[in-house]
N, C-alpha and C. Protein backbone atom coordinates (compact mmCIF):
# COMPACT_ATOMS: atom_id res chain seq x y z
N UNK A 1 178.26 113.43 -18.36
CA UNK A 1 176.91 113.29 -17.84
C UNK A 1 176.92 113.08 -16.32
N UNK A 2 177.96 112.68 -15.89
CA UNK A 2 177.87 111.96 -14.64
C UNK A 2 178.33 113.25 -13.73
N UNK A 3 179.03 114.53 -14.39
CA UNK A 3 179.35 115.70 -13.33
C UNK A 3 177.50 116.44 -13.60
N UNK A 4 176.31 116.18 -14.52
CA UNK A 4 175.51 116.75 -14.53
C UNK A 4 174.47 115.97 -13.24
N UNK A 5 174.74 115.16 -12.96
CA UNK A 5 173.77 114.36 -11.77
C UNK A 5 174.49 115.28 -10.55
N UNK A 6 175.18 115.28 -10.55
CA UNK A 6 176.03 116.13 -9.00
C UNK A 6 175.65 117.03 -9.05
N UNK A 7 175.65 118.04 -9.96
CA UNK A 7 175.59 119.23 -10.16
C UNK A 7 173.85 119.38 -9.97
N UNK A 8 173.07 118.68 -10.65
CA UNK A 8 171.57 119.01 -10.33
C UNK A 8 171.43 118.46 -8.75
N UNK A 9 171.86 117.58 -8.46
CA UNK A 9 171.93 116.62 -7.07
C UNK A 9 171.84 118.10 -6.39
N UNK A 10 172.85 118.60 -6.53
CA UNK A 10 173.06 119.66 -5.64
C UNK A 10 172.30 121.01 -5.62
N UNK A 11 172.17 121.16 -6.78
CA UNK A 11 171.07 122.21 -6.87
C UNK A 11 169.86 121.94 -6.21
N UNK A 12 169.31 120.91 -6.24
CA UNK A 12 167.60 120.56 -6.58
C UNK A 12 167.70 120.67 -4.84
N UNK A 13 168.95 119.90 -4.19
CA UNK A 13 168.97 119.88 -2.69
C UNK A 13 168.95 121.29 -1.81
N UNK A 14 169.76 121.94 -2.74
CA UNK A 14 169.75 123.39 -1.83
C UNK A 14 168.22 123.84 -1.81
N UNK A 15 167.88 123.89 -3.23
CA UNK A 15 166.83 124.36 -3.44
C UNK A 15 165.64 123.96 -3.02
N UNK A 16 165.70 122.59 -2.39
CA UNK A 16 164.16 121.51 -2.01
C UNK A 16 164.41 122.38 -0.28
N UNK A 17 165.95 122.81 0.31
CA UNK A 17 165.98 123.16 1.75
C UNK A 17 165.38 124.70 1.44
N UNK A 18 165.62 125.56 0.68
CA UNK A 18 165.23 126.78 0.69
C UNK A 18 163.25 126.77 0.68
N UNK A 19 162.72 126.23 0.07
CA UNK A 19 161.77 125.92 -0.02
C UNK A 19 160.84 125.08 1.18
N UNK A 20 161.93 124.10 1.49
CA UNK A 20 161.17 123.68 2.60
C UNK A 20 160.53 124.88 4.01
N UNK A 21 162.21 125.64 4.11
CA UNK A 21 162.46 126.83 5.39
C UNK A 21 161.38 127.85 4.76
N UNK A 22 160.93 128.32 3.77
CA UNK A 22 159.74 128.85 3.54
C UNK A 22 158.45 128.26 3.97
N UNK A 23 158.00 126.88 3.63
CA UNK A 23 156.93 126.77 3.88
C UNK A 23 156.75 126.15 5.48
N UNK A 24 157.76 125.97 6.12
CA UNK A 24 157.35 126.24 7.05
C UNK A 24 157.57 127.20 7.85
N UNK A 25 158.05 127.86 7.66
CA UNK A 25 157.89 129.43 7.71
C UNK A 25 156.69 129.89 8.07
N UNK A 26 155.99 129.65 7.07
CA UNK A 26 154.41 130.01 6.57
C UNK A 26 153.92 129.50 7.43
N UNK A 27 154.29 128.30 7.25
CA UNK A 27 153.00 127.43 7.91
C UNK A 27 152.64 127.66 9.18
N UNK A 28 154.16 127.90 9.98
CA UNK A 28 154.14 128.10 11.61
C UNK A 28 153.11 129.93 11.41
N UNK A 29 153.55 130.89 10.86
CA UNK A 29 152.57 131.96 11.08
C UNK A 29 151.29 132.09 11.03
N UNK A 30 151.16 131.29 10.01
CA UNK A 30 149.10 130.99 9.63
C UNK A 30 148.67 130.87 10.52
N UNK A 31 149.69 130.13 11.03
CA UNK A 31 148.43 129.37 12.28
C UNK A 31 148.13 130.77 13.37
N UNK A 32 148.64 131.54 13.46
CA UNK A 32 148.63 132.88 14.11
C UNK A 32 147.46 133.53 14.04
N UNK A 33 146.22 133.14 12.48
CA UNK A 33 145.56 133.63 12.19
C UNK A 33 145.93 135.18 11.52
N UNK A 34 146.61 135.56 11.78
CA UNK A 34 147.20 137.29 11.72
C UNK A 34 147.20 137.34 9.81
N UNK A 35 147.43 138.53 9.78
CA UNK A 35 148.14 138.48 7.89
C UNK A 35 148.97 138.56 8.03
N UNK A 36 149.89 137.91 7.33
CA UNK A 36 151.63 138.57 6.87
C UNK A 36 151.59 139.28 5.29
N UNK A 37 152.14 140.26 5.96
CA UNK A 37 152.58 141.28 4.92
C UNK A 37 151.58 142.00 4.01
N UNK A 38 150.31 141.84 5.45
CA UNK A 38 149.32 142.34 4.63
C UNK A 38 148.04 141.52 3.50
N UNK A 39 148.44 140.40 3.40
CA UNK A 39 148.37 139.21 2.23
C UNK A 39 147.09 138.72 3.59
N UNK A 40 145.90 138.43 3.12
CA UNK A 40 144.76 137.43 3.45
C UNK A 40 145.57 136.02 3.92
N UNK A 41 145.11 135.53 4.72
CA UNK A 41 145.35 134.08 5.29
C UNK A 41 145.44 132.68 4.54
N UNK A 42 144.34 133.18 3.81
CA UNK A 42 144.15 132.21 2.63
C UNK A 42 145.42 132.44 1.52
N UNK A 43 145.48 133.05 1.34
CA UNK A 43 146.81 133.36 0.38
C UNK A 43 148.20 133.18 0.83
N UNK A 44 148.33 133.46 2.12
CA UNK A 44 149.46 132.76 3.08
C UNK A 44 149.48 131.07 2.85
N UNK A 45 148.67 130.19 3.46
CA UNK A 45 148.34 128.92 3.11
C UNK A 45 148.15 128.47 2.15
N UNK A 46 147.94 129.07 0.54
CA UNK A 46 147.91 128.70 -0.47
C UNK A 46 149.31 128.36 -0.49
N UNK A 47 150.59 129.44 -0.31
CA UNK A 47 152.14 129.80 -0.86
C UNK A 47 152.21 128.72 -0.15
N UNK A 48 151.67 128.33 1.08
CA UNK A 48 153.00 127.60 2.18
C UNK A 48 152.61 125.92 1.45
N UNK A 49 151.14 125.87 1.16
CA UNK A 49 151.15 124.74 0.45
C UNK A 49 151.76 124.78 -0.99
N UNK A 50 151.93 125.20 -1.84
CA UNK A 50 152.35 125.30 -3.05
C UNK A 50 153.93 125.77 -2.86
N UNK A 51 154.37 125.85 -1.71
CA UNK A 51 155.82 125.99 -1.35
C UNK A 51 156.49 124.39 -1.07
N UNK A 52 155.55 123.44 -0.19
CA UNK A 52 155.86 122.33 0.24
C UNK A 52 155.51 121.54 -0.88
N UNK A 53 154.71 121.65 -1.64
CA UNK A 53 154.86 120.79 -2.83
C UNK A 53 155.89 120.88 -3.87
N UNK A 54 156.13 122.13 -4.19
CA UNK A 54 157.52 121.95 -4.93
C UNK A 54 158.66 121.95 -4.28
N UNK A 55 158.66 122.25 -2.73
CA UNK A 55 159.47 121.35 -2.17
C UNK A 55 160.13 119.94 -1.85
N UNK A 56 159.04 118.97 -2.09
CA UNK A 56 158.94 117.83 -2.23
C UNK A 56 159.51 117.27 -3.58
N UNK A 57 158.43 117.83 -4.53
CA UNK A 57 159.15 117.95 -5.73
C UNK A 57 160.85 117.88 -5.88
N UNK A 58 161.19 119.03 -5.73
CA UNK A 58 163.04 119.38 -5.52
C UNK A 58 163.46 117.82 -5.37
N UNK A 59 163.02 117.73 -3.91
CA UNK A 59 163.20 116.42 -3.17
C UNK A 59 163.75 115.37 -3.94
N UNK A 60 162.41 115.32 -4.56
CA UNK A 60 162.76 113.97 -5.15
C UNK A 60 163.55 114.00 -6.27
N UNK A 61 163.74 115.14 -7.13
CA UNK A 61 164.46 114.90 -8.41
C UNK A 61 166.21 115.03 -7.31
N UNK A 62 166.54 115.26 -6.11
CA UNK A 62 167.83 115.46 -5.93
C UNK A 62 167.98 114.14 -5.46
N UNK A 63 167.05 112.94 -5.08
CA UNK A 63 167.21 112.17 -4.80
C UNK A 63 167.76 111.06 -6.08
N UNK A 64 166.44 111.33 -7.04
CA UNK A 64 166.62 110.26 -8.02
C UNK A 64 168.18 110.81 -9.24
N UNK A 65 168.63 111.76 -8.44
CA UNK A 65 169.77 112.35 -9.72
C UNK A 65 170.89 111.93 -8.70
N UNK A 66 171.07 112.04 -7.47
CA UNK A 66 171.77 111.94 -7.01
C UNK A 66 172.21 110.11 -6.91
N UNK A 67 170.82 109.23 -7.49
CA UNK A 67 170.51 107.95 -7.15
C UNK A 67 171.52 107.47 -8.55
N UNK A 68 171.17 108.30 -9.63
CA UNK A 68 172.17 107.77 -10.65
C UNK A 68 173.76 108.45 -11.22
N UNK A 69 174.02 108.83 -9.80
CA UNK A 69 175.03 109.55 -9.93
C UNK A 69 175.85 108.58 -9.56
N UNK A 70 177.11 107.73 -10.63
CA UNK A 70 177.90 106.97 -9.53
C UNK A 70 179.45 106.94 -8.45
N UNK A 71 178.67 108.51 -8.51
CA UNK A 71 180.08 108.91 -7.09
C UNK A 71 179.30 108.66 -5.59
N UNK A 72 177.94 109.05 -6.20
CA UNK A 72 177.27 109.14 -4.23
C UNK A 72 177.41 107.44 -3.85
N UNK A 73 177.13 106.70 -4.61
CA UNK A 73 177.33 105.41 -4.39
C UNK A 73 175.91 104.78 -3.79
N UNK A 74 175.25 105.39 -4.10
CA UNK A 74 173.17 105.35 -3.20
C UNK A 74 172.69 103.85 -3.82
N UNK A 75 171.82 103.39 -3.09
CA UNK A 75 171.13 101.86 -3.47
C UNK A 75 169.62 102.33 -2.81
N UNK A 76 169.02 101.62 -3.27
CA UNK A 76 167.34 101.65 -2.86
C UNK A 76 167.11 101.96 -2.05
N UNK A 77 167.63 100.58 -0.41
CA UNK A 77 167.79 100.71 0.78
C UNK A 77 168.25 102.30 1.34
N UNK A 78 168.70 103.01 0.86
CA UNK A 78 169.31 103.85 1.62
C UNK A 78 168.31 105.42 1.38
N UNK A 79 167.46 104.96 0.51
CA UNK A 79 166.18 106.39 0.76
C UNK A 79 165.52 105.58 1.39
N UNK A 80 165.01 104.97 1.92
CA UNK A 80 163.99 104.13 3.18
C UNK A 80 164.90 103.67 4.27
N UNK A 81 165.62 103.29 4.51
CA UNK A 81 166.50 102.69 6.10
C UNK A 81 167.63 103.87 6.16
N UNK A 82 167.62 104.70 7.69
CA UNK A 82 168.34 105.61 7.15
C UNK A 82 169.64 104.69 8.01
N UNK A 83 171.44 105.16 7.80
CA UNK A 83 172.68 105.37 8.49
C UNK A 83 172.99 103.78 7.90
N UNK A 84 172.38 103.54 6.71
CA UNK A 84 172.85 102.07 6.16
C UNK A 84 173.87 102.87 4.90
N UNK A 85 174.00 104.07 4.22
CA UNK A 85 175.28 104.23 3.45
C UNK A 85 176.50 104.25 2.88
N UNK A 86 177.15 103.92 1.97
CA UNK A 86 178.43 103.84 2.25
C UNK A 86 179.57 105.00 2.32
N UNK A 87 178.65 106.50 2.10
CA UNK A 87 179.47 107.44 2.11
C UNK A 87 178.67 108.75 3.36
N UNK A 88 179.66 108.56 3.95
CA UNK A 88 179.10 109.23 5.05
C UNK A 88 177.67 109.11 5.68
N UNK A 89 177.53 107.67 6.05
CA UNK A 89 176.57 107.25 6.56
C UNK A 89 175.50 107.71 7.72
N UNK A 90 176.20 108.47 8.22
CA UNK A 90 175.61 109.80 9.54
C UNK A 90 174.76 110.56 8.64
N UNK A 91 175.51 111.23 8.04
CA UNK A 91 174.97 112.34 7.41
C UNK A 91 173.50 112.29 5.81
N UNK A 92 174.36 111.08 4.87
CA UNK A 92 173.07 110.14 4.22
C UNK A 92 172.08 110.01 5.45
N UNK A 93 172.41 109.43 6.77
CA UNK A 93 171.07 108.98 7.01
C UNK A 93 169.99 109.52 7.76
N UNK A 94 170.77 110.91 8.42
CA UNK A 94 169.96 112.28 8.21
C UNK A 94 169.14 112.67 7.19
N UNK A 95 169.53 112.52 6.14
CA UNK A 95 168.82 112.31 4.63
C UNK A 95 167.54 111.74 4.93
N UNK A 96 167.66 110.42 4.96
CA UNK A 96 166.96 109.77 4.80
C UNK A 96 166.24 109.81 5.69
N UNK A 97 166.15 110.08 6.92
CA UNK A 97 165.28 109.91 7.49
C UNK A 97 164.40 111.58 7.57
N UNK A 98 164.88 112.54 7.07
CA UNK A 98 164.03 113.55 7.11
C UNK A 98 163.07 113.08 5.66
N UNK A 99 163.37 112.29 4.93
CA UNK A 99 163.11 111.82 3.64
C UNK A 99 161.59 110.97 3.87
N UNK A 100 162.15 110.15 5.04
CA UNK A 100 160.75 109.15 5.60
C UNK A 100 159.67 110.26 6.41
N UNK A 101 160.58 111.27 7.18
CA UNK A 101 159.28 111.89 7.55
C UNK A 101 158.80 112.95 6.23
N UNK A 102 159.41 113.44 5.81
CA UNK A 102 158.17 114.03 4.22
C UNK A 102 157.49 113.24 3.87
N UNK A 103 157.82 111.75 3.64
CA UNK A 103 156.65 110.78 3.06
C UNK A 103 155.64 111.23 3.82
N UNK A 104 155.71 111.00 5.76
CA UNK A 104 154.50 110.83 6.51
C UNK A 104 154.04 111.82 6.24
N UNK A 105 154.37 113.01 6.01
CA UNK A 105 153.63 113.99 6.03
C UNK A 105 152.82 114.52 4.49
N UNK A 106 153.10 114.38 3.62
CA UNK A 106 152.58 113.85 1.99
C UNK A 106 151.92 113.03 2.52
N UNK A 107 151.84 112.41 2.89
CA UNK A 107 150.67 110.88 2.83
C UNK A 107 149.41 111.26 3.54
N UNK A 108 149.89 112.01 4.97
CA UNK A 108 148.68 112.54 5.58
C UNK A 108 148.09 113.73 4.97
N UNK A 109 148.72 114.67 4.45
CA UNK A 109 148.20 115.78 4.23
C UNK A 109 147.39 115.35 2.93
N UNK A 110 147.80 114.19 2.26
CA UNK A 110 147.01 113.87 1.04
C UNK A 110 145.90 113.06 1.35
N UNK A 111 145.52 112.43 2.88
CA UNK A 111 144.83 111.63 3.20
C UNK A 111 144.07 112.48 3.95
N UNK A 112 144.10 113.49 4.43
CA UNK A 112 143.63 114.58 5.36
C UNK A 112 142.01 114.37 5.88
N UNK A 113 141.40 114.61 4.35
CA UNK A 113 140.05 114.55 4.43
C UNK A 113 139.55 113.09 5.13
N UNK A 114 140.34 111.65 5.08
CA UNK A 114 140.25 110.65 6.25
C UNK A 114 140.00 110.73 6.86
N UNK A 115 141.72 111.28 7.48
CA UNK A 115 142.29 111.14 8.87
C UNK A 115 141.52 111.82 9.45
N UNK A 116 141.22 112.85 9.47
CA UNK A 116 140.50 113.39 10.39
C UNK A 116 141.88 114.96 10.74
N UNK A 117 141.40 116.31 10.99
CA UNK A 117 142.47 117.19 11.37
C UNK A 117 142.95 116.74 12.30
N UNK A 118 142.67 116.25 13.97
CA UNK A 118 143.62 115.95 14.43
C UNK A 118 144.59 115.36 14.42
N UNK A 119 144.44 114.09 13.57
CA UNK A 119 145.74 113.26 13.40
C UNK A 119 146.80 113.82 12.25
N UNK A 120 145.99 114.56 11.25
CA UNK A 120 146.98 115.21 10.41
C UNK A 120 147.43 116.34 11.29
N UNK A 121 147.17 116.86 12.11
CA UNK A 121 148.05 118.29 12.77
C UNK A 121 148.97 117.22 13.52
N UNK A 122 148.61 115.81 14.27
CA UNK A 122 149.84 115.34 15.01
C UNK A 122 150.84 114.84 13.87
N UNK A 123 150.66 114.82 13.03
CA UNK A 123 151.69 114.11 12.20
C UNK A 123 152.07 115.69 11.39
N UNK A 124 151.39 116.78 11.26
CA UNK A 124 152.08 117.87 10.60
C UNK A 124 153.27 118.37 11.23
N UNK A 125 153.16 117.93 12.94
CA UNK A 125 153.97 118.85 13.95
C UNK A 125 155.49 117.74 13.63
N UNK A 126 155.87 116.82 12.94
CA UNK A 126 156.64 116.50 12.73
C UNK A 126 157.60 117.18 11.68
N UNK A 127 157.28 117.87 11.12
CA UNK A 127 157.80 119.23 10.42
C UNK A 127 158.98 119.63 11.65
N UNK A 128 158.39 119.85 12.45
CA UNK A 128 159.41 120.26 13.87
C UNK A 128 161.01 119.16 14.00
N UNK A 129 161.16 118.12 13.51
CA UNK A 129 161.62 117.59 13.42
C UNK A 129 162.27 117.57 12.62
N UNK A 130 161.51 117.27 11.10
CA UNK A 130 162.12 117.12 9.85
C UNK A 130 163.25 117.95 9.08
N UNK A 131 162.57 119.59 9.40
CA UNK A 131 163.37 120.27 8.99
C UNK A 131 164.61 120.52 9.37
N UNK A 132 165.13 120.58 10.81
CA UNK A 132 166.56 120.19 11.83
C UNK A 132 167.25 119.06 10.90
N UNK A 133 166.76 118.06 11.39
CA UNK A 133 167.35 116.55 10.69
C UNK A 133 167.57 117.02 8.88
N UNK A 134 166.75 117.53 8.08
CA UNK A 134 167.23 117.90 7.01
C UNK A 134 168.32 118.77 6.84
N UNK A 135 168.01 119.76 7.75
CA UNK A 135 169.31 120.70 7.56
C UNK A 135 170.32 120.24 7.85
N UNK A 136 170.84 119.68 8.80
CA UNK A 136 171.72 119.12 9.37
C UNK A 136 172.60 117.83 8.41
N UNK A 137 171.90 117.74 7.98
CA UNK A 137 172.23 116.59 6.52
C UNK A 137 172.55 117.33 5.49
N UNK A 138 172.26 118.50 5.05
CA UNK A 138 172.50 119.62 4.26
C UNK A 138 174.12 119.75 4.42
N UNK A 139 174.50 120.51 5.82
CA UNK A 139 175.42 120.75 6.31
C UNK A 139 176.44 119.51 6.57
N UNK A 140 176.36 118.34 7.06
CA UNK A 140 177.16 117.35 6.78
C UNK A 140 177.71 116.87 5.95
N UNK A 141 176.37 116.55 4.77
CA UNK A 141 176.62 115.79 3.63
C UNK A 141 176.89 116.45 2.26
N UNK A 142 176.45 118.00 2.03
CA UNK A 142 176.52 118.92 1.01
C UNK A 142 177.53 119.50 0.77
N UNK A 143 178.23 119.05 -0.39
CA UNK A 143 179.62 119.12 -0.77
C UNK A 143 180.51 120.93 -0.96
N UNK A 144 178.55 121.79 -0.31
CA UNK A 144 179.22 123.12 -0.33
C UNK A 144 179.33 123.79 0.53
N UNK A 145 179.85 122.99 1.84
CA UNK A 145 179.21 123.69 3.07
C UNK A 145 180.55 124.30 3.67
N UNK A 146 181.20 124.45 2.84
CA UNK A 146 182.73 125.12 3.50
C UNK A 146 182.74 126.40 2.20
N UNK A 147 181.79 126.35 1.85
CA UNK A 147 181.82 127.60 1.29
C UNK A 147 180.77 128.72 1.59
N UNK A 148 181.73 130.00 1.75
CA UNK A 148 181.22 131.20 2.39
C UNK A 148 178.98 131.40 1.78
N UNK A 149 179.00 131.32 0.55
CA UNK A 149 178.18 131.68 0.19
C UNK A 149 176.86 130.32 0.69
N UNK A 150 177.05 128.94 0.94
CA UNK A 150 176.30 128.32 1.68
C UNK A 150 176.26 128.51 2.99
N UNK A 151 176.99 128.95 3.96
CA UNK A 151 176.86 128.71 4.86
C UNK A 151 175.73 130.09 5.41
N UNK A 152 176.06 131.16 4.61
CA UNK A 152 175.54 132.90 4.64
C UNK A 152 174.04 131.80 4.31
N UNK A 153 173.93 131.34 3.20
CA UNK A 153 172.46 130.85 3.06
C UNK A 153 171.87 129.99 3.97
N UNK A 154 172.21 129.13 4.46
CA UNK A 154 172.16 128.15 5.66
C UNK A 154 171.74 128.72 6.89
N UNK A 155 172.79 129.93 7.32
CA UNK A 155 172.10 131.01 8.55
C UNK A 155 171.21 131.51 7.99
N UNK A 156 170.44 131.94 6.78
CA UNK A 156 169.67 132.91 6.95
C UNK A 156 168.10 131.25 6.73
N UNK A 157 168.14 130.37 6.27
CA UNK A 157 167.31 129.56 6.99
C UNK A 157 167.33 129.15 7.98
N UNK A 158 168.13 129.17 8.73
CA UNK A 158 168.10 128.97 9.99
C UNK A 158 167.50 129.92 11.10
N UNK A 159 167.95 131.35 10.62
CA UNK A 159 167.11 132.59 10.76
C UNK A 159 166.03 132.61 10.99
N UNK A 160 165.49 132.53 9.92
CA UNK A 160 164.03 132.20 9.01
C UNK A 160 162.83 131.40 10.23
N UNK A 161 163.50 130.40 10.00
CA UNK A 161 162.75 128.90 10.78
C UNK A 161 162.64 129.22 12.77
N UNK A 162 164.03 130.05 12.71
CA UNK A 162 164.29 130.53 14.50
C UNK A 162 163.43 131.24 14.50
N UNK A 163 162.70 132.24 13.77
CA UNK A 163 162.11 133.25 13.93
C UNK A 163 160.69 132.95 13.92
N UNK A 164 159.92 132.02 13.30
CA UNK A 164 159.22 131.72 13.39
C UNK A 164 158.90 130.47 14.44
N UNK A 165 159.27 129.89 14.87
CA UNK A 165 159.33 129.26 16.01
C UNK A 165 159.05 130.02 17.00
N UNK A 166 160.06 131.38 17.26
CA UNK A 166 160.11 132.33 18.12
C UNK A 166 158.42 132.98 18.37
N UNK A 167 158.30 132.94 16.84
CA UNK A 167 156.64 133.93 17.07
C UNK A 167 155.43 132.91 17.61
N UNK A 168 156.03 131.34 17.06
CA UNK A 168 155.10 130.68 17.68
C UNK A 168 155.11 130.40 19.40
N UNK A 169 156.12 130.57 19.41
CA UNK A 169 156.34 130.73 21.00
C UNK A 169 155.74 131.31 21.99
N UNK A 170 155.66 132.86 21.49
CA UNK A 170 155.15 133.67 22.46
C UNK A 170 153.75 133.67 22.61
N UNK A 171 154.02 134.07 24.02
CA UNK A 171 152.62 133.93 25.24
C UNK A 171 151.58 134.24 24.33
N UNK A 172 151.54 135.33 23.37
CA UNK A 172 150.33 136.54 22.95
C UNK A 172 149.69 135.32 21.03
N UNK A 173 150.68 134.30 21.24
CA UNK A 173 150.13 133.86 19.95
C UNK A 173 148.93 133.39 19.67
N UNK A 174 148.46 133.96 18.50
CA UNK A 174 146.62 133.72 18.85
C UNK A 174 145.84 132.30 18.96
N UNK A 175 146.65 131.24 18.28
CA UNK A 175 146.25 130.05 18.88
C UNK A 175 145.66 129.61 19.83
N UNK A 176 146.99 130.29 20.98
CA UNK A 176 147.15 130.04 22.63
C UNK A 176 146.29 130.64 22.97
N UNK A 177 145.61 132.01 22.27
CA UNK A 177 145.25 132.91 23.28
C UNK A 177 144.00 132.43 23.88
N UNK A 178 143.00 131.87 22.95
CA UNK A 178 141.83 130.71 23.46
C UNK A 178 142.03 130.11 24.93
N UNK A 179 142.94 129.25 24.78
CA UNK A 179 143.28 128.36 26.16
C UNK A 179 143.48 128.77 27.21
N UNK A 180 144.02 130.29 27.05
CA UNK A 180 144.65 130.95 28.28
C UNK A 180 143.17 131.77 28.55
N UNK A 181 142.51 131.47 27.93
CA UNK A 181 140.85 132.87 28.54
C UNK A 181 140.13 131.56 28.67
N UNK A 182 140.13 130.05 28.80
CA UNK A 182 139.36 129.37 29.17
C UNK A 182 139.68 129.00 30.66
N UNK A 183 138.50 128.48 32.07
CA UNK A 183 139.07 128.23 33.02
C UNK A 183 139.72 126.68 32.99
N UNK A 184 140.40 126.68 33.71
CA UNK A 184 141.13 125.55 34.10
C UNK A 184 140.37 124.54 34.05
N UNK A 185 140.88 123.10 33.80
CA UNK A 185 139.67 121.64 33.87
C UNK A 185 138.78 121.67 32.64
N UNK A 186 138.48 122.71 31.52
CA UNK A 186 138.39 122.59 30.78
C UNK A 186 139.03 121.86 29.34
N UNK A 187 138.89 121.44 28.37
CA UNK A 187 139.80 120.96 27.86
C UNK A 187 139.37 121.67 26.44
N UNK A 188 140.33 122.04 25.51
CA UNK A 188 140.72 123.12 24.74
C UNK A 188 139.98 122.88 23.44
């Protein structure tokens, strides 16, 4: 039983990162207003939300399998305080702390209608964050990262996430394009 906690541990983890690098994927293009792939906007933002929820999902079952697994050696403390672990404590607490920012961002996006959009878009843009710090914990702490076939998967989210960053980047993105046709001293 105890090689079946590792074994889902590990699955649910690859699979909560593949999922994550999709929806924000998405998420960064929507905002473009544009279609991808042809697909209505609304249907873009449906996937990217119904991508991040069973992303989360993943999440947590690799957490709580990995929690009763007793090789990782995990205690309570160590999904809330991150670099307190006893096995590779860097890399757990990469974990964990991309772990605390999914909470913030579940909490706001579930509180949304509150908060008000601006404070949920400042706390969405932590995504910018989360996903790095997750991956990077992927790659440290994921017992498959010296193998050819993770790492091929790893670049191509990394791909993924570069590329969309990239589109959010440029000058012509329709967001921006507002701000740049308003005069100066205005505020956006």
């Amino acid at each position: 039983m105890e090689q079946a906690y590792w074994v889902i541990g590990r699955g649910t983890g690859i699979t909560a990162l593949a999922l994550f690098t999709l929806s924000i994927a998405l998420g960064i293009v929507t905002r473009s207003g544009r279609p991808v792939l042809t697909l209505p906007r609304f249907v873009v933002v449906d996937v990217h939300r119904n991508a991040a929820l069973l992303a989360t999902t993943f999440l947590l079952v690799h957490i709580g399998t990995l929690f009763m697994d007793p090789y990782a050696q995990l205690r309570l403390i160590d999904f809330v305080v991150p670099f307190l672990g006893a096995y590779k404590p860097l890399w757990l607490g990469l974990g964990t702390l991309a772990f605390d920012l999914v909470l913030a961002i579940v909490v706001t996006s579930l509180l949304r209608h509150r908060l008000g959009l601006r404070t949920f878009r400042v706390v969405h843009w932590v995504t910018y964050a989360m996903w790095p710090v997750a991956f990077a914990h992927a790659l440290g702490n994921g017992t498959d990262s010296a193998h050819r076939w993770f790492l091929l998967f790893a670049g191509l989210c990394a791909a993924t996430v570069a590329a969309a960053v990239t589109v959010r980047l440029r000058a012509d993105f329709a967001e921006y394009a507002n701000r740049r046709a308003e005069p100066m001293g205005r505020p956006a």
